[in-house]
Protein backbone atom coordinates (compact mmCIF):
# COMPACT_ATOMS: atom_id res chain seq x y z
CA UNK A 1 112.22 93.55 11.51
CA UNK A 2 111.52 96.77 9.49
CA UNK A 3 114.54 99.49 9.70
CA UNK A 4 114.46 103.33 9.47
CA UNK A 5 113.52 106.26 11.70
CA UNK A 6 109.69 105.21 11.77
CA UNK A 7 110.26 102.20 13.27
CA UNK A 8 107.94 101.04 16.49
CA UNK A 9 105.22 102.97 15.87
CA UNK A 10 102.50 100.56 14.92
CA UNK A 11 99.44 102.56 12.31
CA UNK A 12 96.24 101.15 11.26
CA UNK A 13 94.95 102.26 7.59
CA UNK A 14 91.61 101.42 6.91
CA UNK A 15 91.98 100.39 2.81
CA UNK A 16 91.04 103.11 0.67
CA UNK A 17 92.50 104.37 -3.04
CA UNK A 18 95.27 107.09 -4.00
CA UNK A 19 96.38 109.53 -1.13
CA UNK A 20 95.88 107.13 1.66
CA UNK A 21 97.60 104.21 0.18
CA UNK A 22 100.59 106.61 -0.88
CA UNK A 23 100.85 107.86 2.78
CA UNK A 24 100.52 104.56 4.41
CA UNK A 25 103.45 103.83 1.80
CA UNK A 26 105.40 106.37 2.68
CA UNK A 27 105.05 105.51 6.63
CA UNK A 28 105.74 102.35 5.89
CA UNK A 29 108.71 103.42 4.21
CA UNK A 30 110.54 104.53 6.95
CA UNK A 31 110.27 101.70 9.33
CA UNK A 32 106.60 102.38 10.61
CA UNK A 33 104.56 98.75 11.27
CA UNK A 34 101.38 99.51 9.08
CA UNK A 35 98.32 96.68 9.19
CA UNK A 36 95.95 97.57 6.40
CA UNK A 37 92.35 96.89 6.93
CA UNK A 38 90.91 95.76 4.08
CA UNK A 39 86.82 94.37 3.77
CA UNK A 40 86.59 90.93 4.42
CA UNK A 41 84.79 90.91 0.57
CA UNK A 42 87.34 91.35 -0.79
CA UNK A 43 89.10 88.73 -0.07
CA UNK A 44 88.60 86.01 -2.59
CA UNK A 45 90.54 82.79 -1.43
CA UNK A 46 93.70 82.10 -0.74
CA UNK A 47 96.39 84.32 -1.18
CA UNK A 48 97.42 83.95 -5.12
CA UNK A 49 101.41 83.74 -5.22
CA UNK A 50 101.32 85.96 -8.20
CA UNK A 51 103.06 89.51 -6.78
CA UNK A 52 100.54 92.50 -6.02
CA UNK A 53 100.97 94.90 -8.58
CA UNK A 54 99.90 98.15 -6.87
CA UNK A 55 103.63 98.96 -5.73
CA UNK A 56 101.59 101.41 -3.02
CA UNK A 57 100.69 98.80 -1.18
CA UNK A 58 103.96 97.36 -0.29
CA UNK A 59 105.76 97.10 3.09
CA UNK A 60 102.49 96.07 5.25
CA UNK A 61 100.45 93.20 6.71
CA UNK A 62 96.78 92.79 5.42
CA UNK A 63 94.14 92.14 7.84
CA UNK A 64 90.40 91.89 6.38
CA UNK A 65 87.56 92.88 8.35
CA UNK A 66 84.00 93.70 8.08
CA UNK A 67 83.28 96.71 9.61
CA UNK A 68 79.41 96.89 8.97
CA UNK A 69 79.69 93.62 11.23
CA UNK A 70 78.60 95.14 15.23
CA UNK A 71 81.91 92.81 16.04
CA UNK A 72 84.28 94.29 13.23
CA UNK A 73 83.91 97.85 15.06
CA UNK A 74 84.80 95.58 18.06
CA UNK A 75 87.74 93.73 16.63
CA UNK A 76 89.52 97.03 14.80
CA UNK A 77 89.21 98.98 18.15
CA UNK A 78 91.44 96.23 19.97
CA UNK A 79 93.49 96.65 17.34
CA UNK A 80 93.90 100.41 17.94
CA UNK A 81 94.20 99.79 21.30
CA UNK A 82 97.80 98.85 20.60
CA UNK A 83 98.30 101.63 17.97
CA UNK A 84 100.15 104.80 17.52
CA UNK A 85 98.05 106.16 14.32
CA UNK A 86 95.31 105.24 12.07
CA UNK A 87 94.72 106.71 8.63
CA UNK A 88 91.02 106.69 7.10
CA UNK A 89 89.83 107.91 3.60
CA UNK A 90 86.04 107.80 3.62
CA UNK A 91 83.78 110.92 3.02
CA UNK A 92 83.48 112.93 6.38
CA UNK A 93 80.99 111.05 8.90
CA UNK A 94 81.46 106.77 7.57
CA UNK A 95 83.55 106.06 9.85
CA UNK A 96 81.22 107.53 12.75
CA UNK A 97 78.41 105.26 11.19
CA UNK A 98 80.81 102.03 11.71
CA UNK A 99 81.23 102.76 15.15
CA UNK A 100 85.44 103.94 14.44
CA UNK A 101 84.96 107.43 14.29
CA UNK A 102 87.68 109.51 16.23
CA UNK A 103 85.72 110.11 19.52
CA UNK A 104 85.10 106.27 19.74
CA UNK A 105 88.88 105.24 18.52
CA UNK A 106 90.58 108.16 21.20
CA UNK A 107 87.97 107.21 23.79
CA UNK A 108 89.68 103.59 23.86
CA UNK A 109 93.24 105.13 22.84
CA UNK A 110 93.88 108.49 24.04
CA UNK A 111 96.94 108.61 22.24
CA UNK A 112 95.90 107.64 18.92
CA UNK A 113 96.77 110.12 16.01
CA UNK A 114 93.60 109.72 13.87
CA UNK A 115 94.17 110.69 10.10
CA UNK A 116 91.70 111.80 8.14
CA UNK A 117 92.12 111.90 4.48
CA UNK A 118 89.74 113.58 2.10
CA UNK A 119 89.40 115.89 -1.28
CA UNK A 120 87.64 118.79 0.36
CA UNK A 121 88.22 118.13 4.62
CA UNK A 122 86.27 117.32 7.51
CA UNK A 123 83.97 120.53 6.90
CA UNK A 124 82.39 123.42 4.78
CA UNK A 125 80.24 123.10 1.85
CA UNK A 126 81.62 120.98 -0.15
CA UNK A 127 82.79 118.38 2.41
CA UNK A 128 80.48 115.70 1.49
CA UNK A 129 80.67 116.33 -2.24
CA UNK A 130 82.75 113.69 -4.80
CA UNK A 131 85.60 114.55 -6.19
CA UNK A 132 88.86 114.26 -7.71
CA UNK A 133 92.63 115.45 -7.95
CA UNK A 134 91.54 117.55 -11.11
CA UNK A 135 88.48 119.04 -9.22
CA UNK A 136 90.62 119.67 -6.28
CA UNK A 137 93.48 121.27 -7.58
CA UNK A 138 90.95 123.40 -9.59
CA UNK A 139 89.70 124.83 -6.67
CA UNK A 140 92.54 125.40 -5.33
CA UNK A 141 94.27 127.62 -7.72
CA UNK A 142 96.68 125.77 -9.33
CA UNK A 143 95.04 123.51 -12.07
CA UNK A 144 94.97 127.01 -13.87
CA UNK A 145 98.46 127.71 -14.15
CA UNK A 146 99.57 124.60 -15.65
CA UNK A 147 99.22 126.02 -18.94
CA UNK A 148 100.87 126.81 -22.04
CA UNK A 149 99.95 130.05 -23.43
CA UNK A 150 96.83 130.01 -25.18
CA UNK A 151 96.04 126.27 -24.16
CA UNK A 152 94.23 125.05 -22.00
CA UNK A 153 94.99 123.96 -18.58
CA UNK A 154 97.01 120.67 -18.58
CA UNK A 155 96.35 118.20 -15.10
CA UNK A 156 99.90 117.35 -13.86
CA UNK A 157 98.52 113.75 -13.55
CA UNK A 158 97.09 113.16 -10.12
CA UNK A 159 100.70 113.85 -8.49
CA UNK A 160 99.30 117.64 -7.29
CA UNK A 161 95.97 116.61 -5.31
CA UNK A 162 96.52 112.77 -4.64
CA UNK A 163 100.25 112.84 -3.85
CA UNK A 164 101.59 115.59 -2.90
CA UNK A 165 98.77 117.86 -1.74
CA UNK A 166 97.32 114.66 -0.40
CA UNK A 167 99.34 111.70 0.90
CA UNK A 168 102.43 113.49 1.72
CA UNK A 169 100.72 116.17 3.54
CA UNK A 170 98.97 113.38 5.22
CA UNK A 171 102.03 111.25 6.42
CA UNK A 172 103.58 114.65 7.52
CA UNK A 173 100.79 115.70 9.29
CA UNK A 174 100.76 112.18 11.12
CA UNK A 175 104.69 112.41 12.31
CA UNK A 176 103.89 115.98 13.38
CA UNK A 177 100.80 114.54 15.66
CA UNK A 178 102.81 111.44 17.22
CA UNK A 179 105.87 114.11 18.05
CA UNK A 180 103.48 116.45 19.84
CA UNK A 181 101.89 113.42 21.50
CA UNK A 182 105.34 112.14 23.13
CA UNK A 183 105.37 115.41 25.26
CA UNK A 184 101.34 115.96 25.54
CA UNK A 185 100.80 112.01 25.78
CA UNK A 186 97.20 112.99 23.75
CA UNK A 187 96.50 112.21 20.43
CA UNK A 188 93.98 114.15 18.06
CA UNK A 189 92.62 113.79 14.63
CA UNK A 190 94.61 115.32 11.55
CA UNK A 191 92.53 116.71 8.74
CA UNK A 192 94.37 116.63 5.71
CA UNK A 193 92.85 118.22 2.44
CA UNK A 194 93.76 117.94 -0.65
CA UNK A 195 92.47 121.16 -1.87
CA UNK A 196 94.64 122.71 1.56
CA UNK A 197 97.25 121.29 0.16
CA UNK A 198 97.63 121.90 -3.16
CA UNK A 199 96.86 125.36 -1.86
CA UNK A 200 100.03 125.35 -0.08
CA UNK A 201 102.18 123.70 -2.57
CA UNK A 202 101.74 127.10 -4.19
CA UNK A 203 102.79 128.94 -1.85
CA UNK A 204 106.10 130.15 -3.85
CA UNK A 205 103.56 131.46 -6.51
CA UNK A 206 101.71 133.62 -4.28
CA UNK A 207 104.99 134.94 -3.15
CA UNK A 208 105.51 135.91 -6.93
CA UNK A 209 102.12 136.69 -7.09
CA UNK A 210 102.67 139.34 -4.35
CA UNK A 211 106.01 141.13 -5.76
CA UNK A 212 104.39 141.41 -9.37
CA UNK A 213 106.63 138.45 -11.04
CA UNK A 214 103.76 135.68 -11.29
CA UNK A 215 100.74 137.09 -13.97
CA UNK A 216 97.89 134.83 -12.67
CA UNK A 217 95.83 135.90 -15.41
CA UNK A 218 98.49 135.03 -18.19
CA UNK A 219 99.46 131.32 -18.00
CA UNK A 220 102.43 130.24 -20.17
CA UNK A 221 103.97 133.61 -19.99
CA UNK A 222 105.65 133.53 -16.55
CA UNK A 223 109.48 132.36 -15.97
CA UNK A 224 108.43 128.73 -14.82
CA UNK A 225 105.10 127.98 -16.24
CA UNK A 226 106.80 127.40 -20.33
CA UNK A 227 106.38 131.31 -20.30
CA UNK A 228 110.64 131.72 -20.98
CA UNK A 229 112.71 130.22 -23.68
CA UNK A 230 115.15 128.91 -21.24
CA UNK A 231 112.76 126.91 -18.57
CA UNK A 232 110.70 124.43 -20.88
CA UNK A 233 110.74 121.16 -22.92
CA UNK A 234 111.54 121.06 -26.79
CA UNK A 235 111.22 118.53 -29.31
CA UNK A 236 114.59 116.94 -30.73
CA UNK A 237 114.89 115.57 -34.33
CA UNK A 238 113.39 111.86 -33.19
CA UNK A 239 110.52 113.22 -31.86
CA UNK A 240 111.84 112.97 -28.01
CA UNK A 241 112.20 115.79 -26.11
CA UNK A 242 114.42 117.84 -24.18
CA UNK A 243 114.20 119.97 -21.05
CA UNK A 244 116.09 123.18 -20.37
CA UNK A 245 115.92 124.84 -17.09
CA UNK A 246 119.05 127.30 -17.78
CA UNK A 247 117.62 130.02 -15.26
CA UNK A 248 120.88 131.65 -13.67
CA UNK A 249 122.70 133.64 -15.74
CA UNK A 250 126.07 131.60 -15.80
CA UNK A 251 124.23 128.43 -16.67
CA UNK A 252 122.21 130.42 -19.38
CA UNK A 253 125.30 131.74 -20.66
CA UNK A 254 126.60 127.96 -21.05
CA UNK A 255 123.51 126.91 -22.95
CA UNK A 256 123.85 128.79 -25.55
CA UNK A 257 127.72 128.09 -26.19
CA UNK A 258 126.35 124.52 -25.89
CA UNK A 259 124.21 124.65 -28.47
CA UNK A 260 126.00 127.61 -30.34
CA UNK A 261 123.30 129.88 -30.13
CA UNK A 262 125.34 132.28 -28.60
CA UNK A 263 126.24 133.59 -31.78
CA UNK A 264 122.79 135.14 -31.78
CA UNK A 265 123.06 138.86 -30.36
CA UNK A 266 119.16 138.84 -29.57
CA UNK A 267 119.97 135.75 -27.77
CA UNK A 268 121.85 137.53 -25.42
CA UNK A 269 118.40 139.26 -24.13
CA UNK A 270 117.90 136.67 -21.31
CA UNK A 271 115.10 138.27 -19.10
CA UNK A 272 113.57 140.77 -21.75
CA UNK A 273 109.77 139.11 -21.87
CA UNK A 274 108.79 140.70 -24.91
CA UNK A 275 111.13 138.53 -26.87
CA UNK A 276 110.61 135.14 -25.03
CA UNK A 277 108.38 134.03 -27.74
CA UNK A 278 110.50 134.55 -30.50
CA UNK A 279 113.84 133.64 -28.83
CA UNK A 280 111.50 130.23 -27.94
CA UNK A 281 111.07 129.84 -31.99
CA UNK A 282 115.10 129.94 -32.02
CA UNK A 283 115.65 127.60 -29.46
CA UNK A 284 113.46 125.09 -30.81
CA UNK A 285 114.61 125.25 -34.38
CA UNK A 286 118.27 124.51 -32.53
CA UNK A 287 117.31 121.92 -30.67
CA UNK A 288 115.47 120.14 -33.50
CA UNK A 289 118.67 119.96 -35.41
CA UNK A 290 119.67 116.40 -32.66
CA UNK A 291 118.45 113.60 -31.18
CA UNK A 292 117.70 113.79 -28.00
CA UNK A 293 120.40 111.47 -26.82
CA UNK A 294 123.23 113.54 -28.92
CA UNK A 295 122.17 116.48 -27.26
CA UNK A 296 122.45 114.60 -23.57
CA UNK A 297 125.54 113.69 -24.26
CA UNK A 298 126.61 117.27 -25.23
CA UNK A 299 125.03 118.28 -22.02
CA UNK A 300 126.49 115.52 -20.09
CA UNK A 301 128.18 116.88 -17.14
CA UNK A 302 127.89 120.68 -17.01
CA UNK A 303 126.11 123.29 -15.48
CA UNK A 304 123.74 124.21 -17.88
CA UNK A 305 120.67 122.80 -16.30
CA UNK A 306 119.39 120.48 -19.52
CA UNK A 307 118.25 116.67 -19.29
CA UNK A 308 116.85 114.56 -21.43
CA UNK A 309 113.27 114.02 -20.78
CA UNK A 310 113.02 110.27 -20.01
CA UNK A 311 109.68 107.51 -19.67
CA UNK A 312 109.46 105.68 -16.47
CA UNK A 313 111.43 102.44 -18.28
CA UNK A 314 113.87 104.42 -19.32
CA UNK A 315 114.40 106.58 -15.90
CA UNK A 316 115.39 102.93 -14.25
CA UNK A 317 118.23 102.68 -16.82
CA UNK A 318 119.89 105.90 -16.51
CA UNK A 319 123.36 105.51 -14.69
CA UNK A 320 123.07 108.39 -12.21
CA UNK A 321 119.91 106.24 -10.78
CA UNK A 322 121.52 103.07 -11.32
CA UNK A 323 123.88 104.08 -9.36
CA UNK A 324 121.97 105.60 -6.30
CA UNK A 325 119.31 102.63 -6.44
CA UNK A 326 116.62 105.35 -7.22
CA UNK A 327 114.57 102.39 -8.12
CA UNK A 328 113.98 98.91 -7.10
CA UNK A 329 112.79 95.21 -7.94
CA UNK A 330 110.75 93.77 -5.44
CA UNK A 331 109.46 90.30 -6.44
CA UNK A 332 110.26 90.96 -10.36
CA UNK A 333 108.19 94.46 -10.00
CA UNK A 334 110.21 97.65 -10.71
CA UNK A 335 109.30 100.40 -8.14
CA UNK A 336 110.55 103.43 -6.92
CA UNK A 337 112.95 103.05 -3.78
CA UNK A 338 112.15 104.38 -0.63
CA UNK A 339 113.00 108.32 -0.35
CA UNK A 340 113.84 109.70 1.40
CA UNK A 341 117.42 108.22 3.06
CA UNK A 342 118.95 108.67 6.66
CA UNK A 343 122.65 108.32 7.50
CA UNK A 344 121.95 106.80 10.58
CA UNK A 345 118.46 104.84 10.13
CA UNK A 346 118.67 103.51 7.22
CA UNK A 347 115.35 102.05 5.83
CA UNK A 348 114.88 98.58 4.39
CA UNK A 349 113.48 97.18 1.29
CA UNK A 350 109.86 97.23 1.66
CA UNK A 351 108.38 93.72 1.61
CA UNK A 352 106.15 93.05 -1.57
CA UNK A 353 102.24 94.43 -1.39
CA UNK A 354 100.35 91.80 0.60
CA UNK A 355 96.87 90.82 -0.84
CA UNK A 356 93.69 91.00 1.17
CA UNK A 357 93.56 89.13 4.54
CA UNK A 358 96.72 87.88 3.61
CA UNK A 359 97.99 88.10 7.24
CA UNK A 360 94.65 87.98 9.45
CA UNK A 361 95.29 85.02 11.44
CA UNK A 362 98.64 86.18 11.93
CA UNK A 363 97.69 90.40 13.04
CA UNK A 364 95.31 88.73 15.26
CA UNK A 365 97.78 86.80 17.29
CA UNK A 366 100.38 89.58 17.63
CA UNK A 367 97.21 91.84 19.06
CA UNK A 368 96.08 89.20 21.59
CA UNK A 369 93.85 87.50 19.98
CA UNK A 370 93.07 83.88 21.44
CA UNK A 371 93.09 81.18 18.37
CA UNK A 372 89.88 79.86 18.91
CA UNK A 373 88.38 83.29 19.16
CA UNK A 374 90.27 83.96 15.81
CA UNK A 375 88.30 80.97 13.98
CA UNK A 376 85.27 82.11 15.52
CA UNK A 377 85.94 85.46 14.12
CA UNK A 378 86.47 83.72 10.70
CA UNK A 379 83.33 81.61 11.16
CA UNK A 380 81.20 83.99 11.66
CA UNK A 381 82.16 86.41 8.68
CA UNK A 382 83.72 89.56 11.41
CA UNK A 383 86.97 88.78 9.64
CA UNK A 384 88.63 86.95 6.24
CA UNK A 385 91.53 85.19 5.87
CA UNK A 386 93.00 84.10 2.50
């Protein structure tokens, strides 16, 4: 029985890739029953008892049906008959071709929160047009100002668009619909954009922006875009790096007696712009002098906002998330834990990503489903089981 604040509401998500995925994890997460739908091609045979290794799938059943099958439109609106949510990833009218497109799916549950996922949303010009996170957070203003100075634009891997202008705004815009439906008792479809929200994910720029403390047109020169000498990464002496985030004054003031640059005068010159480039050329030459792991341990502990910049593998060793169980092992794969944590509903560990029509027989049964209309089901290609 799954655990956390989500749990008993019951969502259908229709298999897709990225933002979806990440906010049926999330949902999933905290307690929420989630039945994927996968195609019935792609299931294979039987399940293989090798783990799943796309952590984003854990914590759900997998169901496999064919929707271009007149009786897979059929079978997935019993299903949502008994749901709370569904979440959906295809370009803006597939679903309406397969017969599961909102009016259909709140027609047969009015109080279905539909989720709609996509790069550019449910209208405007370039609804219908491919994409990806880079294209999206392009458009969107922000690809632009991750950027040293004079360098190109750098994309933040797909974490801006995909994640958290995607599948979190998603899964957020899904609790928000099933709250307002407890008191409405009506569901309604949520468009979530990635290029709305890696829009809004900005919004402390444009606030900047506004005041005259964010140069749009100058990337790498503001205080949190590598711009200062005391908000950005630096090499150490074994080629790892470091990164300093010694904004505040007081924690500024203990970086450099940390690292003895204090003995500097011009370092003293905190906020004057004008000498952020060379008092960058200072820092760097100090830092250089250590390893990276001598200068975490002379950072160890204080206030000066410095950590050592670590890989994934090395993230799941560090004692601070050792000791919080930041991550997790779930069948001998390494994953982050569920985030984030209630005092009162506390989630559980997620149950290992299932692999296509892994549980069909099984979903079936819990929605109603007679056996021997299950086999027929199976029989007659509508659904897979592996």
């Amino acid at each position: 029985m799954s655990k956390g604040p989500l749990a008993g509401i019951r969502i259908i998500e229709i298999a897709g890739i990225g933002p979806g995925p990440f906010a049926a994890m999330m949902l999933a997460d905290m307690g929420a029953e989630v039945i994927r739908v996968d195609r019935a091609q792609a299931v294979r045979g039987p399940a293989p008892e090798a783990a799943n290794w796309d952590v984003m799938l854990r914590g759900r059943r997998n169901l496999a049906i064919d929707l271009k099958n007149d009786r897979g439109a059929v079978t997935l609106l019993r299903l949502i008959e008994r749901s709370d949510a569904l979440i959906e990833g295809f370009r803006p009218g597939v679903m309406e071709r397969l017969g599961v497109g909102p009016d259909v799916c709140l027609a047969r549950n009015p109080r279905l929160v539909y989720g709609r996922m996509t790069g550019w949303g449910q209208d405007g010009p370039l609804a219908s047009a491919a994409g990806h996170d880079i294209n999206y957070i392009a458009l969107a203003g922000s690809l632009a100002h991750f950027a040293r100075r004079g360098e190109a634009p750098v994309p933040p891997l797909n974490m801006v668009g995909d994640f958290g202008g995607g599948g979190l705004m998603l899964a957020f815009g899904i609790v928000c619909a099933l709250l307002e439906a407890r008191t409405s008792g009506k569901g309604q479809v949520v468009d979530a954009a990635m290029v709305d929200g890696a829009a809004a994910l900005m919004a402390m720029f444009w606030a900047f922006k506004n005041v005259g403390m964010f140069d749009e047109n100058a990337p790498g020169t503001n205080l949190l875009d590598t711009g200062a000498h005391f908000y950005d990464t630096y090499e150490c002496s074994d080629g790892k790096y470091l990164a300093v985030g010694a904004i505040e004054p007081q924690f500024y003031a203990l970086f450099l007696q940390l690292t003895g640059l204090d003995a500097d005068p011009e370092m003293a010159a905190q906020m004057d712009r004008a000498k952020w480039p060379a008092l960058k050329v200072k820092v760097a030459r100090r830092i250089k002098e250590k390893t990276r792991d001598e200068w975490a341990k002379v950072f160890s502990g204080t206030d000066a906002c410095v950590a050592p910049v670590l890989t994934m593998s090395e993230a799941t060793q560090f004692p601070h998330n050792v000791e919080r169980g930041t991550f997790i092992e779930i069948d001998g794969v390494v994953q982050p834990a569920p985030a984030p944590r209630f005092s009162r509903t506390a989630t559980s560990t997620p149950s290992r990503p299932a692999h296509p029509g892994e549980h069909t027989r099984e979903v079936l049964l819990d929605a109603g489903f007679e056996s021997s209309e299950i086999e027929e089901l199976i029989s007659g290609g509508v659904v897979a089981d592996a």
